[in-house]
C-alpha atoms as a PDB file:
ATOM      1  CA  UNK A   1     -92.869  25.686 161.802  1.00  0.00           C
ATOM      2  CA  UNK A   2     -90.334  24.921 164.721  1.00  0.00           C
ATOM      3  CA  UNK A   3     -89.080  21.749 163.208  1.00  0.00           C
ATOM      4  CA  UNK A   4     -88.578  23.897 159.492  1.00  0.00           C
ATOM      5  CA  UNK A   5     -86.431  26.384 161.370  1.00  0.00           C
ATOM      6  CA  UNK A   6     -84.471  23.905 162.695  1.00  0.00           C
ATOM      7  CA  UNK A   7     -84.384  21.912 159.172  1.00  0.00           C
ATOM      8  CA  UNK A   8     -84.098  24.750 157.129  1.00  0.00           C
ATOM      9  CA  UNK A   9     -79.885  25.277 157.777  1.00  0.00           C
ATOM     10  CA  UNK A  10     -79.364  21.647 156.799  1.00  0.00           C
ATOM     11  CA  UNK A  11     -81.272  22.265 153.626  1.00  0.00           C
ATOM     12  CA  UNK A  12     -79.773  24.724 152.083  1.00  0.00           C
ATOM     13  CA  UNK A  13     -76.359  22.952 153.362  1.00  0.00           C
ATOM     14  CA  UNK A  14     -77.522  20.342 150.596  1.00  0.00           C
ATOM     15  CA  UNK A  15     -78.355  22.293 148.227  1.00  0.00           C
ATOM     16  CA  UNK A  16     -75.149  24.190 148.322  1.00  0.00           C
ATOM     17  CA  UNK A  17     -73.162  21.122 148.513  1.00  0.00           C
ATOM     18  CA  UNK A  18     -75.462  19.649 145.048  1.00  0.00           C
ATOM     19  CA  UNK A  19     -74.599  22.540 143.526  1.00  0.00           C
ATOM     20  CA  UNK A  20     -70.366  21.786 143.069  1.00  0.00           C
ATOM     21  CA  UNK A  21     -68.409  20.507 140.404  1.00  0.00           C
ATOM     22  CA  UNK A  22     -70.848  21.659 137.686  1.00  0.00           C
ATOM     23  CA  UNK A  23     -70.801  21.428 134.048  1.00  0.00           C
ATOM     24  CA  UNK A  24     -71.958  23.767 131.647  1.00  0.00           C
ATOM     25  CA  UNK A  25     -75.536  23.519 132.780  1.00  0.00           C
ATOM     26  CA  UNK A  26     -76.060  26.367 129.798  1.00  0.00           C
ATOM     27  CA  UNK A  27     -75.476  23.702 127.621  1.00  0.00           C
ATOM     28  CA  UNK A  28     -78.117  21.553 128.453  1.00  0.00           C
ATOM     29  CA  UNK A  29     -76.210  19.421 130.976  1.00  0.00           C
ATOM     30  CA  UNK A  30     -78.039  17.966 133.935  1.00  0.00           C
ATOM     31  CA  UNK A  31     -76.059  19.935 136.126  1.00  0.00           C
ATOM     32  CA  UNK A  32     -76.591  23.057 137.707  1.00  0.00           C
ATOM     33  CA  UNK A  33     -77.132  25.631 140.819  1.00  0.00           C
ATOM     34  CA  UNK A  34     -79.902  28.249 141.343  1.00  0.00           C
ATOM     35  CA  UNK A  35     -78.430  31.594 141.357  1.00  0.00           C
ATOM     36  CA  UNK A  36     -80.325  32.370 144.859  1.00  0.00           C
ATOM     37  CA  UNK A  37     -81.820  29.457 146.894  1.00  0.00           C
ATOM     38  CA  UNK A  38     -85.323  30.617 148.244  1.00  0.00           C
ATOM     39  CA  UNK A  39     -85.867  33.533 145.824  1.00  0.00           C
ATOM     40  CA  UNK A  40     -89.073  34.286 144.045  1.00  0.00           C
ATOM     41  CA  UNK A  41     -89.811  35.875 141.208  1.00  0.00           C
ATOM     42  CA  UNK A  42     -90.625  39.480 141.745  1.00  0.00           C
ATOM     43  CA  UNK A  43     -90.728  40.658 138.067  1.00  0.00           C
ATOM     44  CA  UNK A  44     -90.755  38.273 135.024  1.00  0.00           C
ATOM     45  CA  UNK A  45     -88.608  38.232 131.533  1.00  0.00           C
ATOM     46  CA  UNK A  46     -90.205  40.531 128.957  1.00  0.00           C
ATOM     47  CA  UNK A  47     -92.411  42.792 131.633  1.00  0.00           C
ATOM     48  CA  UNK A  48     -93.193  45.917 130.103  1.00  0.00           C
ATOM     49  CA  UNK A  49     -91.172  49.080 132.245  1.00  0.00           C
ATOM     50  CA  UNK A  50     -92.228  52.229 130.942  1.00  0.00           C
ATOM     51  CA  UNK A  51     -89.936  52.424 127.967  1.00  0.00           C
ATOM     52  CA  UNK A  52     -88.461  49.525 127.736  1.00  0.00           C
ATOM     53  CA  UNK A  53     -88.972  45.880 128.208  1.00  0.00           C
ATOM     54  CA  UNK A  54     -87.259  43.644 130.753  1.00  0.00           C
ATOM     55  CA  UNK A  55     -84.336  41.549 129.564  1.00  0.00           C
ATOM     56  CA  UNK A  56     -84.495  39.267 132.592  1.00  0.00           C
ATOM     57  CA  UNK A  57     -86.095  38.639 135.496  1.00  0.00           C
ATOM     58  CA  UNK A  58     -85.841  40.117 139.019  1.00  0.00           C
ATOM     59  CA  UNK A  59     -85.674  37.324 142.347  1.00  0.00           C
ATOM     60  CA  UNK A  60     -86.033  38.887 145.932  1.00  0.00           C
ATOM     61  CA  UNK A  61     -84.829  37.455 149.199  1.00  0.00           C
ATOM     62  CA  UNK A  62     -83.279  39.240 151.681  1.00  0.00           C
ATOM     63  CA  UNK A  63     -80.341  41.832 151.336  1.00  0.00           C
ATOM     64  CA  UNK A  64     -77.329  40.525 151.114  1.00  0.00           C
ATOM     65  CA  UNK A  65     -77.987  37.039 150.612  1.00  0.00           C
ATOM     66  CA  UNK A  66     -75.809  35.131 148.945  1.00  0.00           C
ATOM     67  CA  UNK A  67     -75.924  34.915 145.114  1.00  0.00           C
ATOM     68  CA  UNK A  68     -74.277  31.751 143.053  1.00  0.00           C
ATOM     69  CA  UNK A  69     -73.023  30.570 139.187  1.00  0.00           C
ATOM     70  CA  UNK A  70     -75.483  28.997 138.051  1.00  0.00           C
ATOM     71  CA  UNK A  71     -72.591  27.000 136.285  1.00  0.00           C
ATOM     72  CA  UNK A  72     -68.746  27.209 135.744  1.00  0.00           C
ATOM     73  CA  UNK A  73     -67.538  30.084 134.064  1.00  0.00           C
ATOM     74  CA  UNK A  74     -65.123  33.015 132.854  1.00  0.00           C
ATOM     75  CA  UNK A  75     -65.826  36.169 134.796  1.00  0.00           C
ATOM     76  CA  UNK A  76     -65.950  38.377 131.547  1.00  0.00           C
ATOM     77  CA  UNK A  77     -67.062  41.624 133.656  1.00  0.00           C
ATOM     78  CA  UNK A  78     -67.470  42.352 137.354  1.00  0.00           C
ATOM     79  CA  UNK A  79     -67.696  45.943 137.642  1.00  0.00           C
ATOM     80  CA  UNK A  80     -70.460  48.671 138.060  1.00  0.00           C
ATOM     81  CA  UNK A  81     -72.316  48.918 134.614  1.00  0.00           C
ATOM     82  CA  UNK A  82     -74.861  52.052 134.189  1.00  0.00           C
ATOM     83  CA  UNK A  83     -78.418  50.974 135.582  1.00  0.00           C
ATOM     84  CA  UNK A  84     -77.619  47.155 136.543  1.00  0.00           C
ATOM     85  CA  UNK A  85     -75.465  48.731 139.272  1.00  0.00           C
ATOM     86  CA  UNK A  86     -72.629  46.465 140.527  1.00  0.00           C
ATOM     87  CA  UNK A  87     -72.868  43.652 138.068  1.00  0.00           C
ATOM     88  CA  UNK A  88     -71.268  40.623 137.430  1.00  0.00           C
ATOM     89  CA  UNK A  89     -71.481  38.092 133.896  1.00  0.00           C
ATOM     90  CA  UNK A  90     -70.030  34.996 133.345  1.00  0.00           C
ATOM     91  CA  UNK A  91     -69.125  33.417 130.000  1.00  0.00           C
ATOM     92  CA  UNK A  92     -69.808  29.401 130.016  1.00  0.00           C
ATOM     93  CA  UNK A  93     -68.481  26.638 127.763  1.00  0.00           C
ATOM     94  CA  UNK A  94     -71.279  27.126 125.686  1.00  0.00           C
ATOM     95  CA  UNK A  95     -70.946  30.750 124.531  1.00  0.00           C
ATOM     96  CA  UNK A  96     -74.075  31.235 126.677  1.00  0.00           C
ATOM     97  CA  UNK A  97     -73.781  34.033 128.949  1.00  0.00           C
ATOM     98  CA  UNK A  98     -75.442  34.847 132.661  1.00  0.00           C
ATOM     99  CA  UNK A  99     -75.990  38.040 134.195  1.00  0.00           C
ATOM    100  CA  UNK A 100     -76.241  39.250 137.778  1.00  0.00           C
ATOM    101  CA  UNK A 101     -77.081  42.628 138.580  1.00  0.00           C
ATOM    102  CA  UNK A 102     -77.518  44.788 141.466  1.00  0.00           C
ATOM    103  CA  UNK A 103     -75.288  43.368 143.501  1.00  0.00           C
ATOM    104  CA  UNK A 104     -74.176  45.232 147.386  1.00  0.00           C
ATOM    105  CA  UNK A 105     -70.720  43.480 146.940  1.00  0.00           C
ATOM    106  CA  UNK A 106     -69.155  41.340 143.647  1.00  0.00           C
ATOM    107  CA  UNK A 107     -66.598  38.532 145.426  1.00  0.00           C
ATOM    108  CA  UNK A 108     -65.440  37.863 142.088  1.00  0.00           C
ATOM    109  CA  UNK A 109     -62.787  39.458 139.385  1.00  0.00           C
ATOM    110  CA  UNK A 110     -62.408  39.864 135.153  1.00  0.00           C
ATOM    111  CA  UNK A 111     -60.596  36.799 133.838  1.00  0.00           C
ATOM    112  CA  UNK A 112     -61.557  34.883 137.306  1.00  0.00           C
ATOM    113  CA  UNK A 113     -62.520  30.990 136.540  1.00  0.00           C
ATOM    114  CA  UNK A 114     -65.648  30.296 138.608  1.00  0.00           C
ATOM    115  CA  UNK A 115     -67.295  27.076 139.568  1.00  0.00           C
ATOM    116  CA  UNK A 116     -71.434  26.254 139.291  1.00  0.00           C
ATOM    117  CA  UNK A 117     -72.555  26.913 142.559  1.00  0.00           C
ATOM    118  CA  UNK A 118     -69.585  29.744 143.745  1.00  0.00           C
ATOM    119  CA  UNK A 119     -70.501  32.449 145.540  1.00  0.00           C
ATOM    120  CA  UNK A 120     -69.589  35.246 143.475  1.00  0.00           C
ATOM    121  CA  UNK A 121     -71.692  38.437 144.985  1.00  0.00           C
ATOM    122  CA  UNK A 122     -74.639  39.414 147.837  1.00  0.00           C
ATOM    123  CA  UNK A 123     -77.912  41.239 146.749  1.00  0.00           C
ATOM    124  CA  UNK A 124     -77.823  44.828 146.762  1.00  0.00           C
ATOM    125  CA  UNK A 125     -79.449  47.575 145.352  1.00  0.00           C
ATOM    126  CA  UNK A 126     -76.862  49.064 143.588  1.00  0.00           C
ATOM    127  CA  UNK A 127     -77.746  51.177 139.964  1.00  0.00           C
ATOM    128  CA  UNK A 128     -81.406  51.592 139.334  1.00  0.00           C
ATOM    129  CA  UNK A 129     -82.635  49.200 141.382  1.00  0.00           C
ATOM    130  CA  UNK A 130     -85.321  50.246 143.920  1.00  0.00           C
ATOM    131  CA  UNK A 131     -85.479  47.155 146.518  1.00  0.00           C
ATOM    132  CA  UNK A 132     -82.520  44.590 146.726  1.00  0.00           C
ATOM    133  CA  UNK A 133     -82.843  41.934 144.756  1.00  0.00           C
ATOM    134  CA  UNK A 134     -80.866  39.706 141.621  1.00  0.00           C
ATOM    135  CA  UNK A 135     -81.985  41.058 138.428  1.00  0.00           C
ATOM    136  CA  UNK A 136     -80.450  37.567 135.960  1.00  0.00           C
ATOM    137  CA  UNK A 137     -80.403  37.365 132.463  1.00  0.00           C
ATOM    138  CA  UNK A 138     -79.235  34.934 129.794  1.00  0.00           C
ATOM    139  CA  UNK A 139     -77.788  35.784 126.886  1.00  0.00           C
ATOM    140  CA  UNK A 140     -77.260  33.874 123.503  1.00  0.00           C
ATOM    141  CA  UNK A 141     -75.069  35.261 120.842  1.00  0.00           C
ATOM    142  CA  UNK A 142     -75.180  38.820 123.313  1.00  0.00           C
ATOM    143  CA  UNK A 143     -78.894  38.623 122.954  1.00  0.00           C
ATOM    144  CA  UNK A 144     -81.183  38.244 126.167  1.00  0.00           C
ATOM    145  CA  UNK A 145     -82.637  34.912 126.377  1.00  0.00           C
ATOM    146  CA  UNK A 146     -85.899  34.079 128.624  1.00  0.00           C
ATOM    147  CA  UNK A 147     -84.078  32.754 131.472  1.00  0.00           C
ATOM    148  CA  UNK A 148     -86.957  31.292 133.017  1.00  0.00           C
ATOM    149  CA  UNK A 149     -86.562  27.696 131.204  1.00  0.00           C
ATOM    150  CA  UNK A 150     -83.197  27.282 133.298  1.00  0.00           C
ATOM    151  CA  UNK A 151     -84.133  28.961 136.207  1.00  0.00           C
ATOM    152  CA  UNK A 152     -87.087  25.739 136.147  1.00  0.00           C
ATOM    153  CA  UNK A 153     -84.807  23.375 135.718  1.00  0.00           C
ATOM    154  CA  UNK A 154     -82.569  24.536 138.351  1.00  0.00           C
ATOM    155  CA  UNK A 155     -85.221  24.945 140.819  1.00  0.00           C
ATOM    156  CA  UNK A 156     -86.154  21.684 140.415  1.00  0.00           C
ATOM    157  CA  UNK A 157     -82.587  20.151 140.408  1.00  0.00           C
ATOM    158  CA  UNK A 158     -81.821  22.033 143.768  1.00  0.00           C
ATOM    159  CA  UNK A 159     -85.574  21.479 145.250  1.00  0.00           C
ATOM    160  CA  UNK A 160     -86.304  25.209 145.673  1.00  0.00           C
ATOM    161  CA  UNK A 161     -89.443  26.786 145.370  1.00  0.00           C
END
């Protein structure tokens, strides 16, 4: 366990550092960067919620840990929206959208060209969230998507579990 904490910086230094100068990985490149290294699924795509079902699914870490594009981008909104709280969505080559929602702080702007593996916001809490977290959706044609094919391929692009 000693030799893992001691590892465990270095990691994620390479995974960051795989995750630059990214294509479109929307768009079925090869590229691509988990939106939070170490997360795991707390709540999958399509869970029933009471009244509604879930458009994406939620990943818990830690609050405040850092949340990336999964790929480059236009930052078509990064504002508070209703019950994602402070949210953030990127538009990529594709037309494909992402989503990344309750964020404690968005490090990113409308109109703002992002790169795949940019920080662009920490976990928060923020709207109707109840624990932080990154609730992330994609969105085809501004219709949710199961985002758990990328989020697959990503994880095992990156190496994270």
């Amino acid at each position: 366990m000693k030799l893992f904490r001691l590892l465990f910086p270095f990691l994620m230094l390479c995974v960051l550092a795989s995750c630059s100068h990214q294509k479109s990985v929307v768009a079925g490149s090869k590229d691509g960067c988990y939106p939070l290294p170490g997360a795991k699924v707390i709540s999958p795509y399509k869970n029933n919620r009471g009244t509604h079902r879930h458009t994406g699914v939620d990943l818990k870490t830690k609050p405040n840990d850092p949340i990336y594009a999964v790929a480059d981008g236009v930052v078509t909104m990064s504002k508070n929206y209703s019950g994602y709280g402070k949210c953030i969505i990127l538009k990529h080559a594709d037309g494909t959208e992402t989503l990344y929602a309750h964020n404690s702080k968005n490090y990113v702007k409308e109109g703002e060209k992002v790169r795949g593996g940019q920080k662009i916001a920490l976990t928060g809490k923020t709207g109707r969230a109840t624990t932080e977290h990154l609730h992330f959706e994609v969105r085809k044609n501004g219709k949710p998507v199961n985002p758990m094919p990328l989020l697959e391929k990503l994880s095992k692009k990156t190496h994270i579990k």
